[in-house]
PDB file of N, CA and C in Angstrom:
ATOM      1  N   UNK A   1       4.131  -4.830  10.643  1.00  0.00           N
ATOM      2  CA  UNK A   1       4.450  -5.459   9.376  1.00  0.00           C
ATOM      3  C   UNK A   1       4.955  -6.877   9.608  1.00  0.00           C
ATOM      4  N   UNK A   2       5.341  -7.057  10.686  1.00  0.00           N
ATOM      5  CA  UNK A   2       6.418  -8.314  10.970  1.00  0.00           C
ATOM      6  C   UNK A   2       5.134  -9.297  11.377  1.00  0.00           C
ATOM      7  N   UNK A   3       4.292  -8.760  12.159  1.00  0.00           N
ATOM      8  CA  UNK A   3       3.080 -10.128  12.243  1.00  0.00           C
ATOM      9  C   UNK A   3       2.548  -9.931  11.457  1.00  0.00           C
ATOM     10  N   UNK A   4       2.127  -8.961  10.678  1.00  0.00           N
ATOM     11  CA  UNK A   4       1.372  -9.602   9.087  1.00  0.00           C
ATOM     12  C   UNK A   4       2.104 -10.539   8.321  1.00  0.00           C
ATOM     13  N   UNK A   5       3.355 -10.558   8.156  1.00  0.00           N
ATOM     14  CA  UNK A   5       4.397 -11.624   7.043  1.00  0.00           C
ATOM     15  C   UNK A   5       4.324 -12.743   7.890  1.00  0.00           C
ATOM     16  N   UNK A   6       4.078 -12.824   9.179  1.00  0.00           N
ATOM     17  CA  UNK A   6       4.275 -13.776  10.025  1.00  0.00           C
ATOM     18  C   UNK A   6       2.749 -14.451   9.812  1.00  0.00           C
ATOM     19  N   UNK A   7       1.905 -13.818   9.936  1.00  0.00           N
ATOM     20  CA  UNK A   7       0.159 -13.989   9.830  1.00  0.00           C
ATOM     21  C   UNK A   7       0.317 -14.774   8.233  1.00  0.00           C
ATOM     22  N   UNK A   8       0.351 -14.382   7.009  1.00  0.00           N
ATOM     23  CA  UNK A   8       0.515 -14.495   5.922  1.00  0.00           C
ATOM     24  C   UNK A   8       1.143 -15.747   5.357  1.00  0.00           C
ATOM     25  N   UNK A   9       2.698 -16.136   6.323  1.00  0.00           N
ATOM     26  CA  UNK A   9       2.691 -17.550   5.846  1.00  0.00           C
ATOM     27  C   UNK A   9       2.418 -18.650   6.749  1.00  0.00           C
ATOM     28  N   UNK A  10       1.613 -18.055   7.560  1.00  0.00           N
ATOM     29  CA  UNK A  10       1.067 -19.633   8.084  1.00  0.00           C
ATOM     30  C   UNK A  10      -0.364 -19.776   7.222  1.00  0.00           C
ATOM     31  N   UNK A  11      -0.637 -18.504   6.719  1.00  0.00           N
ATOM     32  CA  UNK A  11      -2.284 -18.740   5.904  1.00  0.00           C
ATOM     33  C   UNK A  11      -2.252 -19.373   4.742  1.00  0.00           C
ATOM     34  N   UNK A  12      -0.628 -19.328   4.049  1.00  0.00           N
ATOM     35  CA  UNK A  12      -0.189 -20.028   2.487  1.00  0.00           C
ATOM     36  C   UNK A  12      -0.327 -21.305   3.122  1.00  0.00           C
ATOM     37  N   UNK A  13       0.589 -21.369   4.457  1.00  0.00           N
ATOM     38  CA  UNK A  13       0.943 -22.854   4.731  1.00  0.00           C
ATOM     39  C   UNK A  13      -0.399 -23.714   4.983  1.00  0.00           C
ATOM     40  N   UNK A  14      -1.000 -23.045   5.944  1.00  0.00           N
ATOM     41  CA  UNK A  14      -2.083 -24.090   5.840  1.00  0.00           C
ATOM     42  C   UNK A  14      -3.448 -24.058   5.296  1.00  0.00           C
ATOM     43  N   UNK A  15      -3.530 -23.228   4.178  1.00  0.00           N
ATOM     44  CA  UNK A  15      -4.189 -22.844   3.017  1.00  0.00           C
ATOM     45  C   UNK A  15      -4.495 -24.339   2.366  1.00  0.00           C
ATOM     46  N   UNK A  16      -6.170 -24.717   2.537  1.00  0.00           N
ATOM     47  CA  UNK A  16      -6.234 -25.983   1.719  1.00  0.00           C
ATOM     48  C   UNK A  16      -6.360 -26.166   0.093  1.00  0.00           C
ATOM     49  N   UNK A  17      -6.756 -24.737  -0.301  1.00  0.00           N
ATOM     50  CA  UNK A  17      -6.901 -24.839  -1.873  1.00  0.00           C
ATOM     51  C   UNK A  17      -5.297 -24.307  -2.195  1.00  0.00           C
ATOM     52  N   UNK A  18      -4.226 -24.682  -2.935  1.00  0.00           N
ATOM     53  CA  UNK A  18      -3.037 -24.392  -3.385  1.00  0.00           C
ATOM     54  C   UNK A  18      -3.332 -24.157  -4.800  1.00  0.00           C
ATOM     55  N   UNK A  19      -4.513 -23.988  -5.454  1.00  0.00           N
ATOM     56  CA  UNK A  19      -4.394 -23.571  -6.970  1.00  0.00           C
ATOM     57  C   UNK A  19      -4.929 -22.243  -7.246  1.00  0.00           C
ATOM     58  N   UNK A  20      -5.500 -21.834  -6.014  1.00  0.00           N
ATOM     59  CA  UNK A  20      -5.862 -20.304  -5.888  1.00  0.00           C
ATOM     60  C   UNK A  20      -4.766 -19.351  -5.399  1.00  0.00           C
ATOM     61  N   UNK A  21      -3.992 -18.780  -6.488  1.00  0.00           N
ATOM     62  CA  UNK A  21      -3.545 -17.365  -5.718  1.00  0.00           C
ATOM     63  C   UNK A  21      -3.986 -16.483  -5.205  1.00  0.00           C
ATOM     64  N   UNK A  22      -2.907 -15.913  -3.563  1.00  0.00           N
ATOM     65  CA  UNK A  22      -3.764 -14.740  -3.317  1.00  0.00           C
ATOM     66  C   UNK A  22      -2.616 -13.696  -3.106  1.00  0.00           C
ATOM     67  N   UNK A  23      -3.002 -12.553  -3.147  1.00  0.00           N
ATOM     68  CA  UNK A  23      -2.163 -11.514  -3.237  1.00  0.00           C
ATOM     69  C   UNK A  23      -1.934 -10.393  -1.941  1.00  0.00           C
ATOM     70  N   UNK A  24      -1.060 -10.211  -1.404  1.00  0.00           N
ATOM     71  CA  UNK A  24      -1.107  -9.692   0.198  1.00  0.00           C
ATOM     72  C   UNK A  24      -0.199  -8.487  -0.191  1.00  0.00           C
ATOM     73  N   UNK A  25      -1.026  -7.497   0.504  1.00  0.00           N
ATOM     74  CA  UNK A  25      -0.158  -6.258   0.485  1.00  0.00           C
ATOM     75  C   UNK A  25      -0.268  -5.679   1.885  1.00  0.00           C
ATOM     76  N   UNK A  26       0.763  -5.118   2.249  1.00  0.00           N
ATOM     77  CA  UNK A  26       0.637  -4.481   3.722  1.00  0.00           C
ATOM     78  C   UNK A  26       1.674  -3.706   3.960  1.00  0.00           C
ATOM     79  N   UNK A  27       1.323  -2.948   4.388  1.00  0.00           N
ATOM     80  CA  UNK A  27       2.264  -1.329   4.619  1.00  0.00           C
ATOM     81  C   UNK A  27       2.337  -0.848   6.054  1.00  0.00           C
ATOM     82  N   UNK A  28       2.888  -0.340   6.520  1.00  0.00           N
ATOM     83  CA  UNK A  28       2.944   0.430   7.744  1.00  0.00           C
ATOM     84  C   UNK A  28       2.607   1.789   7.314  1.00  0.00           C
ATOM     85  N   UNK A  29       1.132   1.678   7.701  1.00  0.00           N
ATOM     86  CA  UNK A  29       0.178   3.014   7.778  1.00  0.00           C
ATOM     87  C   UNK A  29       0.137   3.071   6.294  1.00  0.00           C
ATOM     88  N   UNK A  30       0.262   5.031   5.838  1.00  0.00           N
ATOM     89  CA  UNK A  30      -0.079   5.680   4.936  1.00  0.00           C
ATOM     90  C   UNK A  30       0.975   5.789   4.042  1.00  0.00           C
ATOM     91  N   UNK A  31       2.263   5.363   4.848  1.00  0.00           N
ATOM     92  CA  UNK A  31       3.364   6.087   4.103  1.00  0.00           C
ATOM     93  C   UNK A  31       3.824   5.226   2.994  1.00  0.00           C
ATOM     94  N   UNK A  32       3.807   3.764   2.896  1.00  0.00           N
ATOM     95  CA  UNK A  32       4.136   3.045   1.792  1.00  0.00           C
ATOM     96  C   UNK A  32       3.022   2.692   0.938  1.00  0.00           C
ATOM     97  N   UNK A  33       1.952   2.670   0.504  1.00  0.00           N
ATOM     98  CA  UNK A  33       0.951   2.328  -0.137  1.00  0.00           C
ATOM     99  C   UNK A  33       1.466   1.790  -1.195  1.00  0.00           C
ATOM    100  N   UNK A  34       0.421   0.728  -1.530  1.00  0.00           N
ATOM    101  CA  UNK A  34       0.614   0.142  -2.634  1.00  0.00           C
ATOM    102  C   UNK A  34      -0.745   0.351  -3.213  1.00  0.00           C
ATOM    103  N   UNK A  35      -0.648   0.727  -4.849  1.00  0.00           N
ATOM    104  CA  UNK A  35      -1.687   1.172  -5.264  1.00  0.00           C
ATOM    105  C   UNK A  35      -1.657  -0.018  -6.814  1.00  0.00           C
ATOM    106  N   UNK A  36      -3.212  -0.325  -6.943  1.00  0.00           N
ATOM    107  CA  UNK A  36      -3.356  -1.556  -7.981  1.00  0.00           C
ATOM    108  C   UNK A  36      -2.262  -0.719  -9.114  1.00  0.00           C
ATOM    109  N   UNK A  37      -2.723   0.217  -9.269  1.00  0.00           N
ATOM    110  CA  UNK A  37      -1.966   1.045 -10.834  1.00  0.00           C
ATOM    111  C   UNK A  37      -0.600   0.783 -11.153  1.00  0.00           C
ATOM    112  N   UNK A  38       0.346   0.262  -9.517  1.00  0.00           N
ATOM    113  CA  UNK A  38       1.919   0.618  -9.768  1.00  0.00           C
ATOM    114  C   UNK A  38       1.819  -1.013  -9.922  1.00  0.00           C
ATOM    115  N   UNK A  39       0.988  -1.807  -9.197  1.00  0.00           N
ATOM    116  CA  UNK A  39       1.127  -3.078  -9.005  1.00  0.00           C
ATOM    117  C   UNK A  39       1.090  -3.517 -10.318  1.00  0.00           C
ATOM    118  N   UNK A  40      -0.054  -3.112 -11.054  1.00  0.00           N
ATOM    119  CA  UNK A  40       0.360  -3.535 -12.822  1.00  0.00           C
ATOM    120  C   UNK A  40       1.207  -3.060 -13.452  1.00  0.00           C
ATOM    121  N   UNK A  41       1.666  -2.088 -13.166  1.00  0.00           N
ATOM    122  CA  UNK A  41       2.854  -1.349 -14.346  1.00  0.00           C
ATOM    123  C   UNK A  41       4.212  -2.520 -13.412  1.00  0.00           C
ATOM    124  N   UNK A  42       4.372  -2.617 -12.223  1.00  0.00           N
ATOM    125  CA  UNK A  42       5.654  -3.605 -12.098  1.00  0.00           C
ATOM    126  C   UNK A  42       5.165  -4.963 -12.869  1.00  0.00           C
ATOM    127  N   UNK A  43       4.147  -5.077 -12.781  1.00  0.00           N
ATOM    128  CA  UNK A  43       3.942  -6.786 -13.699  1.00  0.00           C
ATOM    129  C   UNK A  43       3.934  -6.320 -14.589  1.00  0.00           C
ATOM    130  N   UNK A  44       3.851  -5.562 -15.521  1.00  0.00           N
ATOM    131  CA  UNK A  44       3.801  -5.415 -16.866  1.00  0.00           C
ATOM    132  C   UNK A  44       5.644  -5.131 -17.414  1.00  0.00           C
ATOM    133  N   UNK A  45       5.545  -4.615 -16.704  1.00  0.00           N
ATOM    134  CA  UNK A  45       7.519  -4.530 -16.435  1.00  0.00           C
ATOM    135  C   UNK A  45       7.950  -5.873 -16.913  1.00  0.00           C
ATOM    136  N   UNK A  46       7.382  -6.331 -15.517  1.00  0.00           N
ATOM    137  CA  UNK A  46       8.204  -7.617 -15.662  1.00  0.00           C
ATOM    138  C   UNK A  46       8.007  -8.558 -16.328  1.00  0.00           C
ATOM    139  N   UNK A  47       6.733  -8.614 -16.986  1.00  0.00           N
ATOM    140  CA  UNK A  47       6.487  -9.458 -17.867  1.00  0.00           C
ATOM    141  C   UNK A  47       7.107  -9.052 -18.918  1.00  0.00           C
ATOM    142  N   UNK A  48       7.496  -7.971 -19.616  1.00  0.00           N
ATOM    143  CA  UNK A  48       7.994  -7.589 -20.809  1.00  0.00           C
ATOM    144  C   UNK A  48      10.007  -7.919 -20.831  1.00  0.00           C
ATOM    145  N   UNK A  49      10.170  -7.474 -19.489  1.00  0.00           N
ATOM    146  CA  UNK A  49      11.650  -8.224 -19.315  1.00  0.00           C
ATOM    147  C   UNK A  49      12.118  -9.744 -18.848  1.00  0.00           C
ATOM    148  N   UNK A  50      10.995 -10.255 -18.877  1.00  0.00           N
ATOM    149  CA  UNK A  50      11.126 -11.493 -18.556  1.00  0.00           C
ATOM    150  C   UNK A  50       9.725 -12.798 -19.117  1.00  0.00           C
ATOM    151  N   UNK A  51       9.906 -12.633 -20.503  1.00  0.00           N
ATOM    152  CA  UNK A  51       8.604 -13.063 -20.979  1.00  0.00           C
ATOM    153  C   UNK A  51       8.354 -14.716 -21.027  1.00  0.00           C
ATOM    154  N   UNK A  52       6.873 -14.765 -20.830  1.00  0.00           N
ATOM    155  CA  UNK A  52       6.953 -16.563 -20.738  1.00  0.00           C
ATOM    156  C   UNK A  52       7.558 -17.233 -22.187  1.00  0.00           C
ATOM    157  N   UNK A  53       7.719 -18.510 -21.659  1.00  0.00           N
ATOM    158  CA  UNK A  53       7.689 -19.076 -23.624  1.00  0.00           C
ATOM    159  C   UNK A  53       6.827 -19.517 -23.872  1.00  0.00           C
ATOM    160  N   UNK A  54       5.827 -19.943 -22.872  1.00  0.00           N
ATOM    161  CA  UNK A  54       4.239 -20.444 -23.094  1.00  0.00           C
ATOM    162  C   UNK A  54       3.111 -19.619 -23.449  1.00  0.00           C
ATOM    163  N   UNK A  55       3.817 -17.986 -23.823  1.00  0.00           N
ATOM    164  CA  UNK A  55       3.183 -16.664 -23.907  1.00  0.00           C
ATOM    165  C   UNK A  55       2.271 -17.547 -25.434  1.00  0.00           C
ATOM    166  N   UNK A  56       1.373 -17.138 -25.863  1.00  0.00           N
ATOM    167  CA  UNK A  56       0.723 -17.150 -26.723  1.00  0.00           C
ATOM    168  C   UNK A  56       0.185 -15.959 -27.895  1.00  0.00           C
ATOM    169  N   UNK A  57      -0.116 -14.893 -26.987  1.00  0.00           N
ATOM    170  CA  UNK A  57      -0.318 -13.149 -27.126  1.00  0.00           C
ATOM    171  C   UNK A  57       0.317 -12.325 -26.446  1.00  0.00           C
ATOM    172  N   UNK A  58      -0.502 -10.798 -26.877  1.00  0.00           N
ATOM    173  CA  UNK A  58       0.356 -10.109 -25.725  1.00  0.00           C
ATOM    174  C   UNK A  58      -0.283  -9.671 -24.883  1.00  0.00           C
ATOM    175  N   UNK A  59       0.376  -9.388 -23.633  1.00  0.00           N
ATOM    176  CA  UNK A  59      -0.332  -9.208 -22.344  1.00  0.00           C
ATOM    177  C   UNK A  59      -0.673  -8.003 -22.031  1.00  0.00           C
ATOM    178  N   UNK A  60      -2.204  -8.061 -21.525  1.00  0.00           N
ATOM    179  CA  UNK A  60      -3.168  -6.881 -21.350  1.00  0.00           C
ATOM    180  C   UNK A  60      -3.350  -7.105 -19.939  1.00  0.00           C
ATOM    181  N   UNK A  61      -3.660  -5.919 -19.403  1.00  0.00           N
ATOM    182  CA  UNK A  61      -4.121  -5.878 -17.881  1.00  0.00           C
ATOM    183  C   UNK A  61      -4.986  -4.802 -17.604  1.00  0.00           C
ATOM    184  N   UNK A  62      -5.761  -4.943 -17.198  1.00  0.00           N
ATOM    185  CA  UNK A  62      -6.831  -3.577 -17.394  1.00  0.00           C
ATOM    186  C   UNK A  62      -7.880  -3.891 -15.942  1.00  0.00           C
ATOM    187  N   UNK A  63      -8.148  -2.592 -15.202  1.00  0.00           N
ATOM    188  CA  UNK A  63      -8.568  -2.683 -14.001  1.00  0.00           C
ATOM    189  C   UNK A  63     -10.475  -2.033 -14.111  1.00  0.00           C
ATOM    190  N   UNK A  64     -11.147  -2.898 -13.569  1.00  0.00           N
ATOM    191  CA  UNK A  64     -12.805  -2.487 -14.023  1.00  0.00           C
ATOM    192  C   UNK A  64     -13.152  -2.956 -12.398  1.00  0.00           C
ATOM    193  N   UNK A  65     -14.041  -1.888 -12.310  1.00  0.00           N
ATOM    194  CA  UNK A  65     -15.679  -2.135 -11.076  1.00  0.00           C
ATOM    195  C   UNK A  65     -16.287  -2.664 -11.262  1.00  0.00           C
ATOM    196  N   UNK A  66     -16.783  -2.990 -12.710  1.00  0.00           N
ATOM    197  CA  UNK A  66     -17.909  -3.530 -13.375  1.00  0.00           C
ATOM    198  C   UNK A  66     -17.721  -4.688 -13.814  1.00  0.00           C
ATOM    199  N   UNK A  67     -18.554  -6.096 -12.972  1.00  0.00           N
ATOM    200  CA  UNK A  67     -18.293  -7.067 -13.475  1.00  0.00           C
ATOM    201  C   UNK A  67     -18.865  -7.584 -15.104  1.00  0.00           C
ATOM    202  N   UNK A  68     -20.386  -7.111 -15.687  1.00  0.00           N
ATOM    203  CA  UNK A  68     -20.161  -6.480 -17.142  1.00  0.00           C
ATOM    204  C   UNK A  68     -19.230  -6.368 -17.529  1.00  0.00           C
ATOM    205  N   UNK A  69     -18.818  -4.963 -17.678  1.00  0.00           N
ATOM    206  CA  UNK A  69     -17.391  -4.758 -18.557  1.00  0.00           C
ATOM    207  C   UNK A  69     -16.385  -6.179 -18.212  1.00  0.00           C
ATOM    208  N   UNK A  70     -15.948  -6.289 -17.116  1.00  0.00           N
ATOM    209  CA  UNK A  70     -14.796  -6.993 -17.175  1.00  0.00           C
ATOM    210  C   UNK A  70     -15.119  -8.540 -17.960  1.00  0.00           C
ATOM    211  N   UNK A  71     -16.403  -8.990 -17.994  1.00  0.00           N
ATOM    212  CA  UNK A  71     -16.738 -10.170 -18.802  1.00  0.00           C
ATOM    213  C   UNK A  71     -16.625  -9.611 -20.069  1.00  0.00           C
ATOM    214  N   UNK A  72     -17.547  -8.791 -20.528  1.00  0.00           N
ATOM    215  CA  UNK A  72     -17.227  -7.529 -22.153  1.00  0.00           C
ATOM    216  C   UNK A  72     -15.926  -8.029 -22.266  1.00  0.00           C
ATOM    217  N   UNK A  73     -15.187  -7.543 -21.544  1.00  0.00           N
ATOM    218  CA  UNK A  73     -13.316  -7.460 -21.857  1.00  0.00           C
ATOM    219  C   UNK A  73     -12.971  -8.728 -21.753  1.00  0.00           C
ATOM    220  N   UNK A  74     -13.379  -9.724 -21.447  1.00  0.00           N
ATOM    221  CA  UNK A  74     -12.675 -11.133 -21.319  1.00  0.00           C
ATOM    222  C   UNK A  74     -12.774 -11.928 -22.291  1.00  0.00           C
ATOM    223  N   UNK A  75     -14.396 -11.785 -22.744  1.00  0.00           N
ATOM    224  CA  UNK A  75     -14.837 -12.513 -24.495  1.00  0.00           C
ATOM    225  C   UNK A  75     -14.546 -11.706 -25.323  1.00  0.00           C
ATOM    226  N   UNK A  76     -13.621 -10.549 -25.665  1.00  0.00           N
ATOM    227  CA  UNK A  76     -13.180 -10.164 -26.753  1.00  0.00           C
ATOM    228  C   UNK A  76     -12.007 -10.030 -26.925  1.00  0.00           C
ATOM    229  N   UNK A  77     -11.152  -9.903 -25.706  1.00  0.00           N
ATOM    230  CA  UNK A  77      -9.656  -9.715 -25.338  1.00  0.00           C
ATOM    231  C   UNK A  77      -9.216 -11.400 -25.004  1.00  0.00           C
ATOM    232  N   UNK A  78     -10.014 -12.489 -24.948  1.00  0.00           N
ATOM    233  CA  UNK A  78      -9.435 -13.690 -24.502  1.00  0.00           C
ATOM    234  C   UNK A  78     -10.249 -14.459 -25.635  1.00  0.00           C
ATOM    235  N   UNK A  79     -11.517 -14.932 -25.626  1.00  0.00           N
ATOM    236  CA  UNK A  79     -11.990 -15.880 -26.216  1.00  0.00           C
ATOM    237  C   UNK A  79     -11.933 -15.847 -27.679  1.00  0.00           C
ATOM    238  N   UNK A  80     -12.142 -14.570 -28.138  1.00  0.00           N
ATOM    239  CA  UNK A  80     -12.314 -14.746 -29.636  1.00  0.00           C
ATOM    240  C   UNK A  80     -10.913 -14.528 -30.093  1.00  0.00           C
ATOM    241  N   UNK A  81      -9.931 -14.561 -29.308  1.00  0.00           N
ATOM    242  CA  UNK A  81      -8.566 -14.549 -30.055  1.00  0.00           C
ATOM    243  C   UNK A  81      -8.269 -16.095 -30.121  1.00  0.00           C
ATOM    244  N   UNK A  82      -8.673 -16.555 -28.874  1.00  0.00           N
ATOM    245  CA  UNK A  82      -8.429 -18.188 -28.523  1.00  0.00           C
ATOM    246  C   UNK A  82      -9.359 -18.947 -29.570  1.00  0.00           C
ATOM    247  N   UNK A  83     -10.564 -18.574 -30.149  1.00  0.00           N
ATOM    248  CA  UNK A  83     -11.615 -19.093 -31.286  1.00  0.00           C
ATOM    249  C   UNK A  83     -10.361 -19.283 -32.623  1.00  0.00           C
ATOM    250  N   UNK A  84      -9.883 -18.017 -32.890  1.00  0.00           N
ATOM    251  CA  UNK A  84      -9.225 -17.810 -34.123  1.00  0.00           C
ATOM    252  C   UNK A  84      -7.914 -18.622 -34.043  1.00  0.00           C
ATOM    253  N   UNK A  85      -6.861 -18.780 -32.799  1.00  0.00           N
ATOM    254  CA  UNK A  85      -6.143 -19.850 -32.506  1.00  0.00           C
ATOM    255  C   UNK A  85      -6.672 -21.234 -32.553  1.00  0.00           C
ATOM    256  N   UNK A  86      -7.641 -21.319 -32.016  1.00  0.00           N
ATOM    257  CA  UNK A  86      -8.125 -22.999 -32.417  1.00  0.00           C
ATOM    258  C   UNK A  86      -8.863 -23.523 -33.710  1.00  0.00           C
ATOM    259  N   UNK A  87      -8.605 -22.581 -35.105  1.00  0.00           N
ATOM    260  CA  UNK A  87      -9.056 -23.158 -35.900  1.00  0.00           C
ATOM    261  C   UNK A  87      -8.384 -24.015 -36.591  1.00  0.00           C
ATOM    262  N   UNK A  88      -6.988 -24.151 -36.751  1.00  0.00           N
ATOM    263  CA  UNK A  88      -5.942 -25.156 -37.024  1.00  0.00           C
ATOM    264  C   UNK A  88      -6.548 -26.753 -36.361  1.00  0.00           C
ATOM    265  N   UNK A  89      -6.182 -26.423 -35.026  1.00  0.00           N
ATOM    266  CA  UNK A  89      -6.468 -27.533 -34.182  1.00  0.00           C
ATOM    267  C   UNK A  89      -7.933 -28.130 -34.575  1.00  0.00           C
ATOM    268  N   UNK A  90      -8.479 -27.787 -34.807  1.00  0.00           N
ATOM    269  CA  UNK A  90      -9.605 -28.169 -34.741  1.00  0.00           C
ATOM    270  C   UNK A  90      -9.983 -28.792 -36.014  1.00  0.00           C
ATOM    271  N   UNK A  91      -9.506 -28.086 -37.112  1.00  0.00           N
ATOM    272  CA  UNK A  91      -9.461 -28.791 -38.325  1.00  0.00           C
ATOM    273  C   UNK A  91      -8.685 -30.041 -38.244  1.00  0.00           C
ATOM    274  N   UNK A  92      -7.950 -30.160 -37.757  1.00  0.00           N
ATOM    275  CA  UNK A  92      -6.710 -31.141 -37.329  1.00  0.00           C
ATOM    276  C   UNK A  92      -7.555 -32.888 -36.385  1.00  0.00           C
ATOM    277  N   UNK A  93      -7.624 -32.115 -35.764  1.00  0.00           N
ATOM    278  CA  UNK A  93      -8.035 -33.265 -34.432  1.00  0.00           C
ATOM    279  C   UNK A  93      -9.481 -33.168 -34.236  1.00  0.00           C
ATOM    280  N   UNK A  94     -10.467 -32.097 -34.237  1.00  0.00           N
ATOM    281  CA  UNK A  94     -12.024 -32.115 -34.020  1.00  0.00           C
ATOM    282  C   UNK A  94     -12.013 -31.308 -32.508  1.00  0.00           C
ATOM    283  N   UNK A  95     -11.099 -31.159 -31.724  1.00  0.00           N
ATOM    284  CA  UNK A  95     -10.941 -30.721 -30.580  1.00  0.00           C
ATOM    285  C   UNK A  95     -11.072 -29.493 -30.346  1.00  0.00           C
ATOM    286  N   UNK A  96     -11.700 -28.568 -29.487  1.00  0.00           N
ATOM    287  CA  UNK A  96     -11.469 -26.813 -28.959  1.00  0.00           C
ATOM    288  C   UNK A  96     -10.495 -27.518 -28.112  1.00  0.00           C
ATOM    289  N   UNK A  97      -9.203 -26.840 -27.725  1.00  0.00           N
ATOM    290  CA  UNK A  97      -7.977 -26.343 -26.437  1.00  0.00           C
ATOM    291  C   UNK A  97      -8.236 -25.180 -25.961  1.00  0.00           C
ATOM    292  N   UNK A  98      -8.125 -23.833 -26.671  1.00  0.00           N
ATOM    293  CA  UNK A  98      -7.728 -22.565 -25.909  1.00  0.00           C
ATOM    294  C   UNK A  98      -9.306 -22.314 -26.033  1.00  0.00           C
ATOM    295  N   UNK A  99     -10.714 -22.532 -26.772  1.00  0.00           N
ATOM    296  CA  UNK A  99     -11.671 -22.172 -26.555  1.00  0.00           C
ATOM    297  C   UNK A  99     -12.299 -22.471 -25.263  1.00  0.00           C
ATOM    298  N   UNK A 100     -12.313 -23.997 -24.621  1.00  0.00           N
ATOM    299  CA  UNK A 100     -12.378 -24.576 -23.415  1.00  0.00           C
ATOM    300  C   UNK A 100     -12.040 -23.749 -22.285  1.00  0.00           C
ATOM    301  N   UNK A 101     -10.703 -23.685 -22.306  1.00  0.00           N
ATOM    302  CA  UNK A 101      -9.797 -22.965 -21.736  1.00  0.00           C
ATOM    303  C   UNK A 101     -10.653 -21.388 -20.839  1.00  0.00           C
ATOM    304  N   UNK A 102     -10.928 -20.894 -22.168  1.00  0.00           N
ATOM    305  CA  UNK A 102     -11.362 -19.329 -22.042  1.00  0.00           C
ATOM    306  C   UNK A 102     -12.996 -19.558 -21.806  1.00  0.00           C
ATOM    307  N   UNK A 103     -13.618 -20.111 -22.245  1.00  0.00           N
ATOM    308  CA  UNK A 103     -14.978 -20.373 -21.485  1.00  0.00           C
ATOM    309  C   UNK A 103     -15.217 -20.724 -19.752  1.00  0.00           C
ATOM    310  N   UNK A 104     -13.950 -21.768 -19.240  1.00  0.00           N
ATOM    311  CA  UNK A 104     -14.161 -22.073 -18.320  1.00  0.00           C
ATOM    312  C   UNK A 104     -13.534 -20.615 -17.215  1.00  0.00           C
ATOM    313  N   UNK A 105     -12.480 -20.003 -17.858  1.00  0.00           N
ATOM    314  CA  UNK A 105     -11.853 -19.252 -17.483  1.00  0.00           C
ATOM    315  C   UNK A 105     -13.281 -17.821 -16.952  1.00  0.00           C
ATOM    316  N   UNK A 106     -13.964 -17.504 -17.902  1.00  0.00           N
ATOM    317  CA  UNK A 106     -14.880 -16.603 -17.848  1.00  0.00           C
ATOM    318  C   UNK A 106     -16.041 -17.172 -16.958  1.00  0.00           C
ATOM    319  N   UNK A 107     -16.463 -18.334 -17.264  1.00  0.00           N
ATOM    320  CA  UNK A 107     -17.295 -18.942 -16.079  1.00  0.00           C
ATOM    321  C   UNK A 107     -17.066 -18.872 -14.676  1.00  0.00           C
ATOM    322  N   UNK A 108     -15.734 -18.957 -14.399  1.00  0.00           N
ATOM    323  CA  UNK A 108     -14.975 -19.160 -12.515  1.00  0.00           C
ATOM    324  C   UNK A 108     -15.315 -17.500 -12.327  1.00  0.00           C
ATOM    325  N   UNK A 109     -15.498 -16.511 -12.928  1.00  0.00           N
ATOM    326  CA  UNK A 109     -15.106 -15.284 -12.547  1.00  0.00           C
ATOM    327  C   UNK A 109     -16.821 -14.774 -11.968  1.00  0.00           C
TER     328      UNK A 109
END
């Protein structure tokens, strides 16, 4: 465990992209596992006891095989909420913000 944490931050440190998170889990053997299921219920935890102020909605987390579905789930759970948020703005200024946003967001994936 001690050279993986050791392995791990020299890979942050000299990691050339810094806008990509990555997520490291490591256990000694079988006996501590970390399983995606608990990993969202502690973020969901913690997001609910400690919420952004830049929150906009509420936060969904949902785990898929299928890159289908998970696009399915991204333009209906992200974009068309972000469509219905930018109709103010848009009447306003002529501008999409959160539509941009969620297009480019679904494109990187």
């Amino acid at each position: 465990v001690v050279n993986s944490l050791i392995a791990t931050a020299w890979d942050v440190a000299s990691a050339p992209d810094r806008n990509r998170a990555k997520v490291y889990a490591f256990t000694s053997g079988s006996r501590n596992q970390l399983l995606w299921k608990e990993l969202l219920m502690n973020l969901s935890d913690s997001a609910h006891m400690l919420p952004s102020i830049n929150c906009m909605y509420y936060l969904v987390m949902m785990l898929t095989k299928h890159l289908l579905l998970y696009r399915l789930s991204s333009i209906m759970f992200e974009l068309v909420p972000a469509c219905f948020a930018d109709v103010v703005p848009y009447i306003r200024t002529g501008k999409h913000k959160l539509t941009n946003l969620r297009i480019k967001n679904i494109k990187e994936t």
